[in-house]
Protein backbone atom coordinates (compact mmCIF):
# COMPACT_ATOMS: atom_id res chain seq x y z
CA UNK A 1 56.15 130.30 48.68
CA UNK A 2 56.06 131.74 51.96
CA UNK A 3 59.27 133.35 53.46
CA UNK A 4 59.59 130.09 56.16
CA UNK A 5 59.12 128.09 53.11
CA UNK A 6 61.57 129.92 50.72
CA UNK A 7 63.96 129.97 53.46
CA UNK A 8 63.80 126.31 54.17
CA UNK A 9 64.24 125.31 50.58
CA UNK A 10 67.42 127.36 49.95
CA UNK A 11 68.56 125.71 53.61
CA UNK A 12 68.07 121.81 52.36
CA UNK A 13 69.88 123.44 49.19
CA UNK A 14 73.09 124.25 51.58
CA UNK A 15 72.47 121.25 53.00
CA UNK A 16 72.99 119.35 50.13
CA UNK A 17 76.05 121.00 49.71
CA UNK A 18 74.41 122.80 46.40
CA UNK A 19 76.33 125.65 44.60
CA UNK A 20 72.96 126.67 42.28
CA UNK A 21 69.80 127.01 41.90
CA UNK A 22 67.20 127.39 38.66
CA UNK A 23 63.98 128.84 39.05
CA UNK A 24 61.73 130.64 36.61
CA UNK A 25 62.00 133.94 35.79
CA UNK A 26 58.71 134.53 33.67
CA UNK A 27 57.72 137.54 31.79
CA UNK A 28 54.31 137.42 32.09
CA UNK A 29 54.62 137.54 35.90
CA UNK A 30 56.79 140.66 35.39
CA UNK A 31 54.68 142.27 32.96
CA UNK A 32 51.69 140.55 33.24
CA UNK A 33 50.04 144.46 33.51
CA UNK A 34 51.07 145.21 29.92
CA UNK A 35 54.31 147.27 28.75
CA UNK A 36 54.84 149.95 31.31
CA UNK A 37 53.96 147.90 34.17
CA UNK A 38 57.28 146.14 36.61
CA UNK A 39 56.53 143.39 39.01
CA UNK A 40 59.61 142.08 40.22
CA UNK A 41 58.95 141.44 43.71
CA UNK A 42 58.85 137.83 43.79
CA UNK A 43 62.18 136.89 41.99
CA UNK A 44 63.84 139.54 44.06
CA UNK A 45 63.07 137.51 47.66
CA UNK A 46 65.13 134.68 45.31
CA UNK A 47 67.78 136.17 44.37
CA UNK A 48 68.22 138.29 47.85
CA UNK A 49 67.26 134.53 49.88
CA UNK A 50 70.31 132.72 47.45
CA UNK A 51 72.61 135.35 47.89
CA UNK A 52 72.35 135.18 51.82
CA UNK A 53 73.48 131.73 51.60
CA UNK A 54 75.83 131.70 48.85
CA UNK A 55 74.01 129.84 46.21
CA UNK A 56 74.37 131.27 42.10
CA UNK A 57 70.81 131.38 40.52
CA UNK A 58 70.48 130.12 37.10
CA UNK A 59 67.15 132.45 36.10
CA UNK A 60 65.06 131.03 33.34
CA UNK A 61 63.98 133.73 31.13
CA UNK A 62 60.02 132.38 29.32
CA UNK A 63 56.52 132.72 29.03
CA UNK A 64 55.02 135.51 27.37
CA UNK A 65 52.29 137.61 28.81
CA UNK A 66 48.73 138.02 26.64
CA UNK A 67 49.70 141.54 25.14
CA UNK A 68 52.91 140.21 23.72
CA UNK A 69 51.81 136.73 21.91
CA UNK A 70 50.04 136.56 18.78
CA UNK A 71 46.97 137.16 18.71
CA UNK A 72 45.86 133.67 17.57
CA UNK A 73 47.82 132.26 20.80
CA UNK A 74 46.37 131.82 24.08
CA UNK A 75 48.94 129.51 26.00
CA UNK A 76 51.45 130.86 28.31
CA UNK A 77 54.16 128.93 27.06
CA UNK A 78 53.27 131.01 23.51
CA UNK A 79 56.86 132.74 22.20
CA UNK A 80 57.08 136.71 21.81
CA UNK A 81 55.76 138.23 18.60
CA UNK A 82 58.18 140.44 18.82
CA UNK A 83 61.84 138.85 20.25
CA UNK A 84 63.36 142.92 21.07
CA UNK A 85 60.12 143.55 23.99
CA UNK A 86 61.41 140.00 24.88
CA UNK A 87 64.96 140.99 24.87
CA UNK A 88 64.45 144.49 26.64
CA UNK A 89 62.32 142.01 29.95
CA UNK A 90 66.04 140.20 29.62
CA UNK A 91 67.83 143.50 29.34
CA UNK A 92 65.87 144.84 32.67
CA UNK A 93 66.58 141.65 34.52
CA UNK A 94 70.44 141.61 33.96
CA UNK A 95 70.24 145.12 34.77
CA UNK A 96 68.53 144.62 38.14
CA UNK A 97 70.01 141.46 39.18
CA UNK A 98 73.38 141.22 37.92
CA UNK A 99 74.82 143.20 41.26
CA UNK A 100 73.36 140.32 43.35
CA UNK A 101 75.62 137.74 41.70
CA UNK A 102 73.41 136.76 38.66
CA UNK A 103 75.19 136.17 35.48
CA UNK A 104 73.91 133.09 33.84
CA UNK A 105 70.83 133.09 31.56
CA UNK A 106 68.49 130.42 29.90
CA UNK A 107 66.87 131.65 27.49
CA UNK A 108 63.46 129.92 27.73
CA UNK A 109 62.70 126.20 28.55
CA UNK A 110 62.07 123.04 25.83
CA UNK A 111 61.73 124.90 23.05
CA UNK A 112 61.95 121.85 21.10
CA UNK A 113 58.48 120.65 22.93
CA UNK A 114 55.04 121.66 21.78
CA UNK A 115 53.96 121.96 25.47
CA UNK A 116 56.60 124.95 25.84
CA UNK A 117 56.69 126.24 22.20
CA UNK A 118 53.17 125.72 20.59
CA UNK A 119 54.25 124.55 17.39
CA UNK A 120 58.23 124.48 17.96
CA UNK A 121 60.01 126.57 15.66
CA UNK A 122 63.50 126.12 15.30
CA UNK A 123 64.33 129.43 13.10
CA UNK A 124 62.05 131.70 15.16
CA UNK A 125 63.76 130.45 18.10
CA UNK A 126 66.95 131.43 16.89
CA UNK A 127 65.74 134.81 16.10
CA UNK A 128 65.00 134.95 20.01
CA UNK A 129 68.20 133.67 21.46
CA UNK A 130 70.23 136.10 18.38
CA UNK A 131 68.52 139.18 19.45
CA UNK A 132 68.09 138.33 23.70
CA UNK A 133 71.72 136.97 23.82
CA UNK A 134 72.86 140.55 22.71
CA UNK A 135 70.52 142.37 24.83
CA UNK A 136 72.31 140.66 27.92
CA UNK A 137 75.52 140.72 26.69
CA UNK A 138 75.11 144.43 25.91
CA UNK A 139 74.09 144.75 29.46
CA UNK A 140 76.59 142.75 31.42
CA UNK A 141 79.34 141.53 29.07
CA UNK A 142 80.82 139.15 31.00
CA UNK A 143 77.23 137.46 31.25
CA UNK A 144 76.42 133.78 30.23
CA UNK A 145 73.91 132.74 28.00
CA UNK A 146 72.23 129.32 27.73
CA UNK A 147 70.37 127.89 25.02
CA UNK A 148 66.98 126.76 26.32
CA UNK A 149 67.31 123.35 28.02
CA UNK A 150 66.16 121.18 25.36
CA UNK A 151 63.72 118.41 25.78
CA UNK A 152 65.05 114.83 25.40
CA UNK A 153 62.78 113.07 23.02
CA UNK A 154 61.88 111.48 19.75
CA UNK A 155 61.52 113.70 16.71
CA UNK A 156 57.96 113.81 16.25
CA UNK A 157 55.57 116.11 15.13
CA UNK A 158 54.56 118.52 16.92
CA UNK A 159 57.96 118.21 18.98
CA UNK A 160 61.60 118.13 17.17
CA UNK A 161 64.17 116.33 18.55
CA UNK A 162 66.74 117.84 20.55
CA UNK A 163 69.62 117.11 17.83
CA UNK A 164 67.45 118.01 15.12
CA UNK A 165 65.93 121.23 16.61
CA UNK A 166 70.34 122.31 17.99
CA UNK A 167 71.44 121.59 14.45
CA UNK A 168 68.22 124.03 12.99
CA UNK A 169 69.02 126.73 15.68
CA UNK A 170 72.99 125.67 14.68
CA UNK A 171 72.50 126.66 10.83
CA UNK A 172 71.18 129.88 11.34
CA UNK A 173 74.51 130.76 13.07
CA UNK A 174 72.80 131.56 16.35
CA UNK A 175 74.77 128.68 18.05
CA UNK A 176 77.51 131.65 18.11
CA UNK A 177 75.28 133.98 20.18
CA UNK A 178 75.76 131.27 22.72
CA UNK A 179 77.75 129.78 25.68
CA UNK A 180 76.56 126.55 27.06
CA UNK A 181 73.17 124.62 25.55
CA UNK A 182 71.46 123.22 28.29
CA UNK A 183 69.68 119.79 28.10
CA UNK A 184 67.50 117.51 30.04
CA UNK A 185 67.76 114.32 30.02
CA UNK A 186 66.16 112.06 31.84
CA UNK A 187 66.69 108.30 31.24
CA UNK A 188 64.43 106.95 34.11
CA UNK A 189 63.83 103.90 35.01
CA UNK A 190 67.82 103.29 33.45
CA UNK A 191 70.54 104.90 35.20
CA UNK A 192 72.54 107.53 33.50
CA UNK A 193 75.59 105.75 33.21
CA UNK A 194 73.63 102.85 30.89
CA UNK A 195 75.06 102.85 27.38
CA UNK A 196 71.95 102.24 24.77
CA UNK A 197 71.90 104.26 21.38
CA UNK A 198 68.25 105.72 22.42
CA UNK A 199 68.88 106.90 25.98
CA UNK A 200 68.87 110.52 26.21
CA UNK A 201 72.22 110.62 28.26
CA UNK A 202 74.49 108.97 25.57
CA UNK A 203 73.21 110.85 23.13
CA UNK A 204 74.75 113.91 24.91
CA UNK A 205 78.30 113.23 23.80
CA UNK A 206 78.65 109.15 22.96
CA UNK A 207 76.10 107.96 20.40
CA UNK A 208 77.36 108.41 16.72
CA UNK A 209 74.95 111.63 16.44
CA UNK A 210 74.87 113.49 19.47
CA UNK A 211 74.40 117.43 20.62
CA UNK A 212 78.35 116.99 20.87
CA UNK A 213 78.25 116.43 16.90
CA UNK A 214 75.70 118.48 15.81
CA UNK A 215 78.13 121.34 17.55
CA UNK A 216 81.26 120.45 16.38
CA UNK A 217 79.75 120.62 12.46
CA UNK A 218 79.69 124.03 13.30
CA UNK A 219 82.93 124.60 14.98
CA UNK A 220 81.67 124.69 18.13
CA UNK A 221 82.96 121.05 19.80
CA UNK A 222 84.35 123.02 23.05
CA UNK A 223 81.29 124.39 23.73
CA UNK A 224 79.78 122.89 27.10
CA UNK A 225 76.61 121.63 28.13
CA UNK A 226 74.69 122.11 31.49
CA UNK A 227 72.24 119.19 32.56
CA UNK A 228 69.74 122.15 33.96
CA UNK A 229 67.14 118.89 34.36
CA UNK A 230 67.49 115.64 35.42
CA UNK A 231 65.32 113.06 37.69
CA UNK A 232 63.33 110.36 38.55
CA UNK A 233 59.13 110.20 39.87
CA UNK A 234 58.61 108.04 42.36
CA UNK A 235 54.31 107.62 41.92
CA UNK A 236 52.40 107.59 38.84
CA UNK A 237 49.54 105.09 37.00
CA UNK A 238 52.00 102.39 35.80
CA UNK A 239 54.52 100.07 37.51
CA UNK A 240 57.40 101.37 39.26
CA UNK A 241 60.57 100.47 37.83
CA UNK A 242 63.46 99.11 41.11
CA UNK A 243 66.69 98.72 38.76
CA UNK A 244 65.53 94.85 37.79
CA UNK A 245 64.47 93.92 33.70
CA UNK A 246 61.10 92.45 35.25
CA UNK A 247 59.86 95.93 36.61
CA UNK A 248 61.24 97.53 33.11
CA UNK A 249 58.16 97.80 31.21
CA UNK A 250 55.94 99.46 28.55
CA UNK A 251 54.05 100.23 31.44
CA UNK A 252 57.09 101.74 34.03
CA UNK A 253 56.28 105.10 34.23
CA UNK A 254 58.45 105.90 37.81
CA UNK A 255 60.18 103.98 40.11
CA UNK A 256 60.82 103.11 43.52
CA UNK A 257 62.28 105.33 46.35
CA UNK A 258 64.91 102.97 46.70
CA UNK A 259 65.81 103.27 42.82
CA UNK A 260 65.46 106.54 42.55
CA UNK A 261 68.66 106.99 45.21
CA UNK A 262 70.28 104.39 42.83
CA UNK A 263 69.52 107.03 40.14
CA UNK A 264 70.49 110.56 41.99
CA UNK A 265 73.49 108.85 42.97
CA UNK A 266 74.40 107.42 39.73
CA UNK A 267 73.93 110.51 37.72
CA UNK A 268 75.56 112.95 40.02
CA UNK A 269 78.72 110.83 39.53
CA UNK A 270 78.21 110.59 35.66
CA UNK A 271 77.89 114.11 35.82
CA UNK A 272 81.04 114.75 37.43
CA UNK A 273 83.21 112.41 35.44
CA UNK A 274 81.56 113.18 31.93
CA UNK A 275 84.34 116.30 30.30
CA UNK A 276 81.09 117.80 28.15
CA UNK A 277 78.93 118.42 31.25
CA UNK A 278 80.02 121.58 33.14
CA UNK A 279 76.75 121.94 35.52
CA UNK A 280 73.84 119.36 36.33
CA UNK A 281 70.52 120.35 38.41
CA UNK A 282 68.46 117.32 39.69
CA UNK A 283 64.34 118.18 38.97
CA UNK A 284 63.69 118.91 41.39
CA UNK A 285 63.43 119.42 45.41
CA UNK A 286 60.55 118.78 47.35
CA UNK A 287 57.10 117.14 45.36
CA UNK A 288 54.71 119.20 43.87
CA UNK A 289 50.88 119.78 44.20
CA UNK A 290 50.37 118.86 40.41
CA UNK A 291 48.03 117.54 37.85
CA UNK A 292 49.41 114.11 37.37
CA UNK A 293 50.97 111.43 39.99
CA UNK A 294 53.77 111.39 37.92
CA UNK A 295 54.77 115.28 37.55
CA UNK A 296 53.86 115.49 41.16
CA UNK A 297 56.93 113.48 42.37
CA UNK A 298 60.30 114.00 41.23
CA UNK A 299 61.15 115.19 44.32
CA UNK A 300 64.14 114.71 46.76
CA UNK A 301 61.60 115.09 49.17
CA UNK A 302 57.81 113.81 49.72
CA UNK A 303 55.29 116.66 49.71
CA UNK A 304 54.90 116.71 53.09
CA UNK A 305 58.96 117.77 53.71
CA UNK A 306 59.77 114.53 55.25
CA UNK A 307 62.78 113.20 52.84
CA UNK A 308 63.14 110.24 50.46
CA UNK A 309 65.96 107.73 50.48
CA UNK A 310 67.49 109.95 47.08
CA UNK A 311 68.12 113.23 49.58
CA UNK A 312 71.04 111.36 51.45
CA UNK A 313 72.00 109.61 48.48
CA UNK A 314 72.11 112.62 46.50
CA UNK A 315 74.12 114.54 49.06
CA UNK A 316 76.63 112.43 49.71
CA UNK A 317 77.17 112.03 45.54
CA UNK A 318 77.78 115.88 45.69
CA UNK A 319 80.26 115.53 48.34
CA UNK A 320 81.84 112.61 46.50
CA UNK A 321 81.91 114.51 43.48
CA UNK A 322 83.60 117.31 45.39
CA UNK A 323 86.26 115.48 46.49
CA UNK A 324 87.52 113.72 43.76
């Protein structure tokens, strides 16, 4: 982004009465030169732009550069052959931006999902979080560490589910090394607050297996969970769901403007009242210049700026929430 445009995001956050912010923090823009080389320049106008304005930035720490992946492994998304040059990027960035009011960590994003993790491995992934979680602990104590927001879907090959693939990372013990597991789930075109055995929301904390049970088999019940994703797309190839059973479809693949307020508004509330969740972060703020109609517009706001019917509805959930 531009500076104008940097600044005028973080603005519409404040305007939304936002406390955070999540934004990538990728290795392989860091150290995309190799081992020795440091390019931090573009997370620092992030951190220094949130800090003028009072927002907390919730840095996701992914994405491996070529000289660090295996050598049969092209994608960025491919995990560190070795997790300690991983955990000394994490080390570095707690160092550098833990002054600036930085002290919460994901480590890496849908990990459970092939497109993020070729080949999602549940054990080598705890090896990662084990070894990264001390590295930033070692460097700020008091720091908080995330297990990477986990995907909401079925449990099918190459993907694992996001019980399955919490109660894998759970039996190693690596669960321990953490605070918080993050999650996204989406439920779109049903609201969050709709009760059904498959929809990702429930089976945070209310189906009879949920992330909530696969923690507390391992002793871990108390420990939160931060919504770091949740949305709607308002374009894409199929029919657009508005709320109604008629426009609920094989086909609904988005949904209206109008439904997607219904949604923001809906979910911010659940958020709020639901005891497991202790952060949520709507995906995302403005629309994107993207591949797909649908990726392109989960937005509060059209590409263009110009706002949809969800950024009012979404800001005055947050200031409901805030009062209650």
């Amino acid at each position: 982004m531009s500076q104008a445009d940097l600044d005028a995001t973080l603005d519409d956050a404040t305007a939304l009465g936002l406390g955070w912010i999540r934004a990538d923090l990728s290795w392989t823009t860091v150290q995309g030169g190799g081992p020795t080389s440091w390019s931090w320049g573009g997370f620092d106008r992030v951190v220094l732009a949130a800090k003028a304005r009072g927002l907390k930035v919730l840095p996701i720490l992914a994405y491996t550069p070529a000289w660090a992946r295996d050598a049969d492994c092209t994608r960025f998304s491919c995990p560190p052959r070795d997790p300690a040059q991983f955990a000394a990027f994490a080390s570095a960035a707690v160092a550098r931006y833990s002054s600036y009011g930085v002290t919460t960590w994901e480590v890496w994003n849908e990990p459970n999902l092939n497109q993020f993790w070729p080949t999602p491995d549940p054990v080598r992934y705890a090896t990662l979080l084990t070894t990264t979680s001390a590295a930033i602990k070692k460097a700020d104590p008091q720091a908080t560490v995330l297990v990477g927001g986990l995907a909401a879907l079925e449990n099918s090959a190459p993907s694992i589910g996001p019980r399955e693939f919490l109660n894998a990372v759970c039996l190693t013990g690596a669960c321990t090394s953490a605070d918080a597991v993050s999650y996204h789930p989406y439920t779109y075109p049903y609201l969050a607050s709709y009760y059904a055995t498959w929809s990702a929301w429930s089976k945070m904390s209310a189906t009879p297996t949920s992330l909530r049970t696969v923690l507390g088999a391992f002793g871990l019940g108390t420990m939160p969970i931060w919504v770091t994703e949740y949305g709607a797309p308002t374009d894409g190839d199929g029919m657009a769901g508005d709320g109604t059973w008629a426009t609920t479809t094989a086909t609904t693949d988005h949904v209206t403007e109008a439904w997607q307020a219904s949604i923001a508004k809906d979910a911010v509330a659940k958020a709020d009242a639901d005891p497991y969740v202790q952060s949520f972060f709507w995906y995302t703020n403005q629309d994107l210049a993207a591949s797909t109609r649908k990726e392109a517009s989960f937005g509060l706001r059209h590409l263009d700026g110009t706002p949809k019917p969800s950024w009012q509805a979404f800001r005055n959930a947050v200031a409901a929430a805030k009062a209650s």
